[in-house]
Protein backbone atom coordinates (compact mmCIF):
# COMPACT_ATOMS: atom_id res chain seq x y z
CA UNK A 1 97.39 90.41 123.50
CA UNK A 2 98.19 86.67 122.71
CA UNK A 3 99.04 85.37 119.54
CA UNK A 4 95.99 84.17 117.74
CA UNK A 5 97.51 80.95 116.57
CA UNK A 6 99.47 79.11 119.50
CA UNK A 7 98.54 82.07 122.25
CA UNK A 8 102.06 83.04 123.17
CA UNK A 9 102.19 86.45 124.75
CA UNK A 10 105.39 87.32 123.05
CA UNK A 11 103.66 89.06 120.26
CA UNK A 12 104.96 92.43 118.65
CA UNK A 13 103.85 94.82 116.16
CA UNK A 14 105.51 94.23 112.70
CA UNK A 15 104.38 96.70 110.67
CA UNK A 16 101.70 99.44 111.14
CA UNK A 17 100.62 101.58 108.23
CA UNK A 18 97.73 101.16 105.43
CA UNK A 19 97.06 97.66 103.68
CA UNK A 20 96.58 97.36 100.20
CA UNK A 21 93.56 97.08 98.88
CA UNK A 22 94.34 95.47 95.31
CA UNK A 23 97.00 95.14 92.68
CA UNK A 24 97.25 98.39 92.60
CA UNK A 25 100.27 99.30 94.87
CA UNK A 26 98.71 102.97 95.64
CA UNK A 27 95.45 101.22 96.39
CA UNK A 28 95.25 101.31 99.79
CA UNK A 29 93.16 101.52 103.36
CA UNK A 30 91.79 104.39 104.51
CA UNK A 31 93.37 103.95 107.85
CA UNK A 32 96.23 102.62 109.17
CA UNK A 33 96.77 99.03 110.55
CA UNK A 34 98.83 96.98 112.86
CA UNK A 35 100.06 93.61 111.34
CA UNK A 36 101.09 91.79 114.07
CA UNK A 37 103.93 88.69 114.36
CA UNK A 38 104.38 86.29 117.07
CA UNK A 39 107.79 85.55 118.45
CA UNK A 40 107.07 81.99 119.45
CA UNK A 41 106.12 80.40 115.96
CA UNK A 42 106.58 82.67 113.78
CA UNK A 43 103.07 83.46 112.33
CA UNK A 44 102.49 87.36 110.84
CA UNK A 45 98.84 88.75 111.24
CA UNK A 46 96.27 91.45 110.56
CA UNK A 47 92.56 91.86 112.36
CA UNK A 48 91.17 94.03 109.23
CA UNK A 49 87.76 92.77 108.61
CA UNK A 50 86.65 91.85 105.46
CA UNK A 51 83.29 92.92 103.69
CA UNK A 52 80.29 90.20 104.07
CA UNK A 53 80.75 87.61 101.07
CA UNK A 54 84.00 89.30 99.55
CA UNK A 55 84.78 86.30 98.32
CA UNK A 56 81.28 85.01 96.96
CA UNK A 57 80.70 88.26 94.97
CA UNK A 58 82.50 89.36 92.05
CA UNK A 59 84.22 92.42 94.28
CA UNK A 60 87.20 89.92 94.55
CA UNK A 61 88.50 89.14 91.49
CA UNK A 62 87.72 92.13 89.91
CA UNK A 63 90.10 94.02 91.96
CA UNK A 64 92.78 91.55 92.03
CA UNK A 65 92.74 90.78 88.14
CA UNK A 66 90.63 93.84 86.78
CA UNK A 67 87.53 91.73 85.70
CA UNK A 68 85.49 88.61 86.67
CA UNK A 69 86.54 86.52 83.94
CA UNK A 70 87.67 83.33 83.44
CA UNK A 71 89.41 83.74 80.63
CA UNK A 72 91.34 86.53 81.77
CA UNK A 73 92.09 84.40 84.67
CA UNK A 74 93.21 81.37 82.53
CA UNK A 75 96.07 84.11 80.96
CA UNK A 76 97.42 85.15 83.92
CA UNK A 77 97.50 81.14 86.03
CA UNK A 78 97.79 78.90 83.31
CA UNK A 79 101.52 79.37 83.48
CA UNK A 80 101.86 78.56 87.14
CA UNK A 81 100.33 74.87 86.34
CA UNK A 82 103.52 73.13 85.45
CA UNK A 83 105.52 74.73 88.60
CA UNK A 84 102.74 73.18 90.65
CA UNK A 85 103.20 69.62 89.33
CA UNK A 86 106.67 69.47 89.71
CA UNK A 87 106.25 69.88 93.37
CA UNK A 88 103.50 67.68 93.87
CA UNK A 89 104.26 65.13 91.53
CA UNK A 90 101.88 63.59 88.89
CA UNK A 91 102.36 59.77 89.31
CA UNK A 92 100.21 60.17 92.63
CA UNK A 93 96.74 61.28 90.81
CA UNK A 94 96.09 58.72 88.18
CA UNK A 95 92.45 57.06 89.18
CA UNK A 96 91.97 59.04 92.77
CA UNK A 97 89.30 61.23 93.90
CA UNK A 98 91.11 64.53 94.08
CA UNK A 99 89.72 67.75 95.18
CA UNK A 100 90.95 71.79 94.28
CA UNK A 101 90.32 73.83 97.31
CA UNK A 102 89.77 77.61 96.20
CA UNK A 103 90.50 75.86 92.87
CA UNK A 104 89.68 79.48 90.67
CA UNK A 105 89.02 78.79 87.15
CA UNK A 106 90.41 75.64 87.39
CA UNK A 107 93.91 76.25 86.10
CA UNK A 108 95.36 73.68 88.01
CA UNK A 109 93.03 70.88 88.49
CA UNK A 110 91.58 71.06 84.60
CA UNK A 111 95.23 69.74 83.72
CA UNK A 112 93.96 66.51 86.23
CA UNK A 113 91.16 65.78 83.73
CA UNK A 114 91.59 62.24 82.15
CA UNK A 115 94.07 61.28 84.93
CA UNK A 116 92.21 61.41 88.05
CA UNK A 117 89.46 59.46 88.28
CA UNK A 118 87.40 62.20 89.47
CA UNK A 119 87.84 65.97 90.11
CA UNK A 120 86.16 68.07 92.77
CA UNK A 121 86.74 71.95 92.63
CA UNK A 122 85.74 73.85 95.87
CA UNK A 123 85.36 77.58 94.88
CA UNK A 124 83.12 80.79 96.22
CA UNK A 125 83.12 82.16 93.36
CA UNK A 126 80.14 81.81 90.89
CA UNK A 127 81.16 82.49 87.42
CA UNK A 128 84.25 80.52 87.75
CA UNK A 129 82.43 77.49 88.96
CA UNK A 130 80.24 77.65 86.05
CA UNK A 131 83.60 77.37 84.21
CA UNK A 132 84.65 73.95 85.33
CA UNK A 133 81.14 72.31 85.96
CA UNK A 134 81.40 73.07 82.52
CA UNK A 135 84.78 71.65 81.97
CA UNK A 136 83.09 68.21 83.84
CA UNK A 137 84.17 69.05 87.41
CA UNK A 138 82.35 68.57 90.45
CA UNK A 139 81.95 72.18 92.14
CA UNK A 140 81.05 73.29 95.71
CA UNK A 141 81.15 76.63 96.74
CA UNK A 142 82.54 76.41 100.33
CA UNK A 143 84.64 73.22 102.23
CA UNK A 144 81.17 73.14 104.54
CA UNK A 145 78.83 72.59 101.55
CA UNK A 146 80.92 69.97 100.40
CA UNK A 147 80.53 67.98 104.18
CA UNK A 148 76.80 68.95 104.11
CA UNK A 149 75.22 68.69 101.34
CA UNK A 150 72.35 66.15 101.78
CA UNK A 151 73.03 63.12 100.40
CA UNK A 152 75.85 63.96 98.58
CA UNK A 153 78.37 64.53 101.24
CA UNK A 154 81.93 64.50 100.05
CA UNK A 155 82.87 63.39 104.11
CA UNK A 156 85.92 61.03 104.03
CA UNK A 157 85.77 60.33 99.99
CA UNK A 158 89.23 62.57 99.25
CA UNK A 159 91.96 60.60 98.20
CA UNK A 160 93.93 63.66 97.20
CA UNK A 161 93.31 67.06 98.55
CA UNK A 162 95.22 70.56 96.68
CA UNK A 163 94.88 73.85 98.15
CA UNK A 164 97.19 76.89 96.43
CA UNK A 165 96.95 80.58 98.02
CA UNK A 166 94.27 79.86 100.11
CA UNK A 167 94.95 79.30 103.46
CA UNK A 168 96.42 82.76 104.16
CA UNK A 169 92.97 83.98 103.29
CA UNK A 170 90.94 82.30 105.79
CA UNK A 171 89.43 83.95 108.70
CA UNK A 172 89.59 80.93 110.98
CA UNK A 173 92.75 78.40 109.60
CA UNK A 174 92.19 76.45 111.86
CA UNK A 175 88.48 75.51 111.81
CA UNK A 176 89.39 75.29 107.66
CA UNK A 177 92.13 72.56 108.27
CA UNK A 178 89.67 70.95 110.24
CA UNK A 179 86.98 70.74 107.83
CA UNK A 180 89.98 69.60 104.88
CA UNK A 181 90.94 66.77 107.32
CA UNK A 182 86.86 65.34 107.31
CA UNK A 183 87.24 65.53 103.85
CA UNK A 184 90.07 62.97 103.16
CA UNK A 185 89.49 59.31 103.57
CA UNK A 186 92.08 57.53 106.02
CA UNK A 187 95.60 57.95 104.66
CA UNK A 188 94.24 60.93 102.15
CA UNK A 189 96.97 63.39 101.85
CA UNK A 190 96.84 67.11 101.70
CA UNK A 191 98.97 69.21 99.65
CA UNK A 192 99.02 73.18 100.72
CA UNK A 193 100.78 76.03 99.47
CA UNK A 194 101.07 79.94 100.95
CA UNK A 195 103.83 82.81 100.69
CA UNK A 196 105.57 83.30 102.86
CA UNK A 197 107.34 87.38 103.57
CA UNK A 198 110.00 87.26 101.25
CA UNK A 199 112.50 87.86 103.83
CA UNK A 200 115.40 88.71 101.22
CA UNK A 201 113.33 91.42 100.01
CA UNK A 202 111.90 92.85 103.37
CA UNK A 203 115.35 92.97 104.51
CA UNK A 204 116.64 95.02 101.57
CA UNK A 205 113.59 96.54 100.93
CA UNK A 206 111.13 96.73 103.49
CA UNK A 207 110.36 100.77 102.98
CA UNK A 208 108.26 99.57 99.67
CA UNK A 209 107.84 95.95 99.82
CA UNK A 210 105.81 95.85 103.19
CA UNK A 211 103.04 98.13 101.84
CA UNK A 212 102.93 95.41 98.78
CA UNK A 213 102.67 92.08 100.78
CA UNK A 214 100.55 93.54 103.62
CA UNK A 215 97.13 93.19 102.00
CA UNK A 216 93.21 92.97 103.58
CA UNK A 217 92.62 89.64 101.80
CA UNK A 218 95.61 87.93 103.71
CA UNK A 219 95.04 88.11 107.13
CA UNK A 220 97.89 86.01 107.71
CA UNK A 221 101.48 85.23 106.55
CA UNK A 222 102.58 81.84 107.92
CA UNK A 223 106.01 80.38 109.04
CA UNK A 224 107.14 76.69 108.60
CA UNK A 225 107.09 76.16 112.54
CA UNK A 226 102.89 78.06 112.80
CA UNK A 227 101.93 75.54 109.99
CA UNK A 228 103.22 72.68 111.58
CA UNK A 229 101.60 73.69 114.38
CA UNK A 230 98.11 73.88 113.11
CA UNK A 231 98.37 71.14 110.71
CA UNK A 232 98.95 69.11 113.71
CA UNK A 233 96.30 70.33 115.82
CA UNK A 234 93.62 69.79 113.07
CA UNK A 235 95.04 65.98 113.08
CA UNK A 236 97.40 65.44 110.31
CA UNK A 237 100.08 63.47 110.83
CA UNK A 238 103.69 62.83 108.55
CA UNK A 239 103.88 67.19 108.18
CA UNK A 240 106.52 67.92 105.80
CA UNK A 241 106.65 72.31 105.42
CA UNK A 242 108.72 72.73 102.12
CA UNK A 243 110.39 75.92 101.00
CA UNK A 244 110.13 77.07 97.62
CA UNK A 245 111.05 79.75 95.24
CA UNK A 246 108.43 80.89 92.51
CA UNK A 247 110.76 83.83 91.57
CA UNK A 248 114.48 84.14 90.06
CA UNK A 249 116.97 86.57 90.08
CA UNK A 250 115.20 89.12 88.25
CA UNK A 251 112.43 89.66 90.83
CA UNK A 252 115.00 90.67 93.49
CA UNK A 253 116.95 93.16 91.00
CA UNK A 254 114.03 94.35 89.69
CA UNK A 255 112.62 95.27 93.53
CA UNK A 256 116.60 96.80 94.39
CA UNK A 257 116.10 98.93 90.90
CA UNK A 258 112.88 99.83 90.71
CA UNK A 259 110.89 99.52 94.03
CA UNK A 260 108.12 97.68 91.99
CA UNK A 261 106.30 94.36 91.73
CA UNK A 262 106.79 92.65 88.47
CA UNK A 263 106.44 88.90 88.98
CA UNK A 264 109.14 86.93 87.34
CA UNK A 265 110.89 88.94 85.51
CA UNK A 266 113.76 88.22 83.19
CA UNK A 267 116.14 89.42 82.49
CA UNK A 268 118.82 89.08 79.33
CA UNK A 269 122.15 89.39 81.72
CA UNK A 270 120.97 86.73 83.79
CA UNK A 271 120.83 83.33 82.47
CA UNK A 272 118.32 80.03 83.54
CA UNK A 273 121.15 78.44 85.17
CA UNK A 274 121.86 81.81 87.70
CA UNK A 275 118.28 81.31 88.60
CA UNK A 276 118.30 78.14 89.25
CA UNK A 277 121.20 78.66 91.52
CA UNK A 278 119.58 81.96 93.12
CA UNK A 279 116.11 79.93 94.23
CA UNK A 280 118.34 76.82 95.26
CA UNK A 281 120.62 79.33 97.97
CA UNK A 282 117.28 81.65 99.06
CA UNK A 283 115.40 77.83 99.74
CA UNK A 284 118.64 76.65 101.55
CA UNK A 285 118.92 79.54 103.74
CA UNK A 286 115.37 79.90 105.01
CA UNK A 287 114.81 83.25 102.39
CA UNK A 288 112.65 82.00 100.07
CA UNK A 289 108.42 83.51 99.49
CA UNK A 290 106.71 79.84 99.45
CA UNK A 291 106.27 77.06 101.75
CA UNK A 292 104.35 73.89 100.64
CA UNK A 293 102.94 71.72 103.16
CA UNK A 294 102.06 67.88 102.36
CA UNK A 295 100.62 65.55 105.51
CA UNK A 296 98.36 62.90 105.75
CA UNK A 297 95.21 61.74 107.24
C-alpha cells in the first residue's frame, strides 16, 4: 500500500490493536486495527470508518465530554483560550473578517467579539451553533455550506481563518485545506493547530499511551514535514509548522507514575519556572504533542 498523503511506498504498520472509542481509556473497538505511518513524511494513519454524520449528531460530544452541552463545554475549553492567543497573537484581529473552523461552543472565537469586525463560526454541531448565533456569530455547519450557500457565499471574504483540533479529524485533509484556501481573500492567512504523538511519552510509555492517542475520531496524526506538504499542495504559500507544548512537567510524571491521562497536571514539587523550561527543551528537540501551522493565501 502507498501512503495516503504523498503516496510513498515506504509505509509500515505502527501500531495494531483496538482504538479508543472515547475518553474513556477502556472504551475501546471491538476489533483490532492497523494505524499505519509513512516513512517518507512522516504522517501516522488509521482507515476505521466513522458512523454517517458522527459529527452532525449529538453521538460526538457526548462521548468525548459526557453530554451535549455547551456549558459543560465552556468548563472544560475556556481555559485553553489564553494559550491560543499567545500563539496567534491578538494585534492581527482588530476590524477583520475572521472565521472559527470546528469553532465548538465558541470558546475561542467568543473572546474575538468586539475586536474583529466580524466573526464566522463553522461548526457540525447543532446545539452549539445555536450557542454562538446566539452570542452574535455568523454560523455554518460545514466549510462547503459556507462556499455555497446562495447568495451568501463566504468565497474569498476571510481575512483571518482559525482552525484548533480539527484537521486530524477530517476524512479527506486535503480536499478540507482546499476548501479553507477558497475561503480567504488574497493574502488571508490561516492559522491551524493538531497534536502531534507525543514522542517523549510513546518512547517511555508506549505499552499504555498508544491505546490513548490512537482514537476512531483521528484518522490521522500529522508531522511538520506531511503538513507542509499538504498545505502546499492546497496552495498556501509562506508555511511556517510550529512546535508547541500544551503540557508541563507534570503530564510526563504523571504518565511514568501512573499510566494515566490527566491533562496538565501540577504538581507542588515542580515549580512554573521547571515547566517552562521542560516545554522549551521537548519544543527544541522535536518532542513536543502540538504543531501550529500559519501560511497565507
Amino acid at each position: 500500500m502507498g501512503c495516503k498523503l504523498c503516496g510513498s511506498v515506504n509505509v509500515s504498520v505502527e501500531y495494531r490493536g483496538k482504538l479508543r472509542v472515547h475518553l474513556n481509556p477502556d472504551s475501546m473497538t471491538d476489533d483490532d486495527v492497523n494505524v499505519y505511518r509513512c516513512d517518507d513524511c512522516g504522517v501516522i494513519w488509521h482507515e476505521y470508518k466513522m458512523p454517517k454524520d458522527y459529527y452532525t449528531s449529538a453521538t460526538y460530544r457526548t462521548l468525548i465530554e459526557g453530554q451535549n452541552d455547551v456549558e459543560t463545554h465552556y468548563r472544560r475549553f475556556d481555559y485553553q483560550t489564553l494559550e491560543k492567543l499567545i500563539w496567534t497573537g491578538t494585534d492581527i484581529y482588530r476590524h477583520k473578517t475572521v472565521a472559527d473552523i470546528g469553532a465548538g461552543g465558541g470558546c475561542f472565537i467568543d473572546f474575538l467579539i468586539g475586536v474583529a469586525g466580524k466573526t464566522i463560526a463553522i461548526e457540525p454541531n447543532e446545539v452549539f451553533r445555536k450557542a454562538m448565533s446566539q452570542n452574535g456569530h455568523t454560523v455554518y455547519d460545514y466549510v462547503s455550506s459556507a462556499l455555497q450557500r446562495d447568495g451568501h457565499s463566504l468565497r474569498g471574504s476571510i481575512d483571518i481563518l482559525t482552525s484548533f483540533d480539527v484537521i486530524e479529524h477530517i476524512e479527506d485533509p486535503k480536499q478540507w485545506l482546499r476548501e479553507l484556501y477558497e475561503l480567504l481573500k488574497p493574502g488571508g492567512m490561516i492559522i491551524c493547530g493538531t497534536p502531534t504523538d507525543y514522542p517523549v511519552l510513546r518512547k517511555f510509555r508506549n505499552n499504555l499511551f498508544d491505546k490513548v492517542i490512537f482514537q476512531i475520531s483521528h484518522p490521522w496524526i500529522f508531522s511538520k514535514q506531511a503538513l507542509q506538504n499538504v498545505f502546499s499542495e492546497a496552495g498556501f504559500r509562506k508555511i511556517q509548522v510550529e512546535q508547541k507544548m500544551h503540557y508541563g512537567i507534570g503530564n510526563f510524571v504523571n504518565w511514568l507514575t501512573n499510566g494515566t491521562a490527566k491533562g496538565d497536571i501540577r504538581f507542588d514539587e515542580f515549580s512554573d519556572t521547571l515547566n517552562v523550561v521542560w516545554k522549551s527543551e521537548m519544543v527544541s528537540r522535536g518532542l513536543g504533542e502540538y504543531l501550529l501551522v500559519k501560511a497565507v493565501k
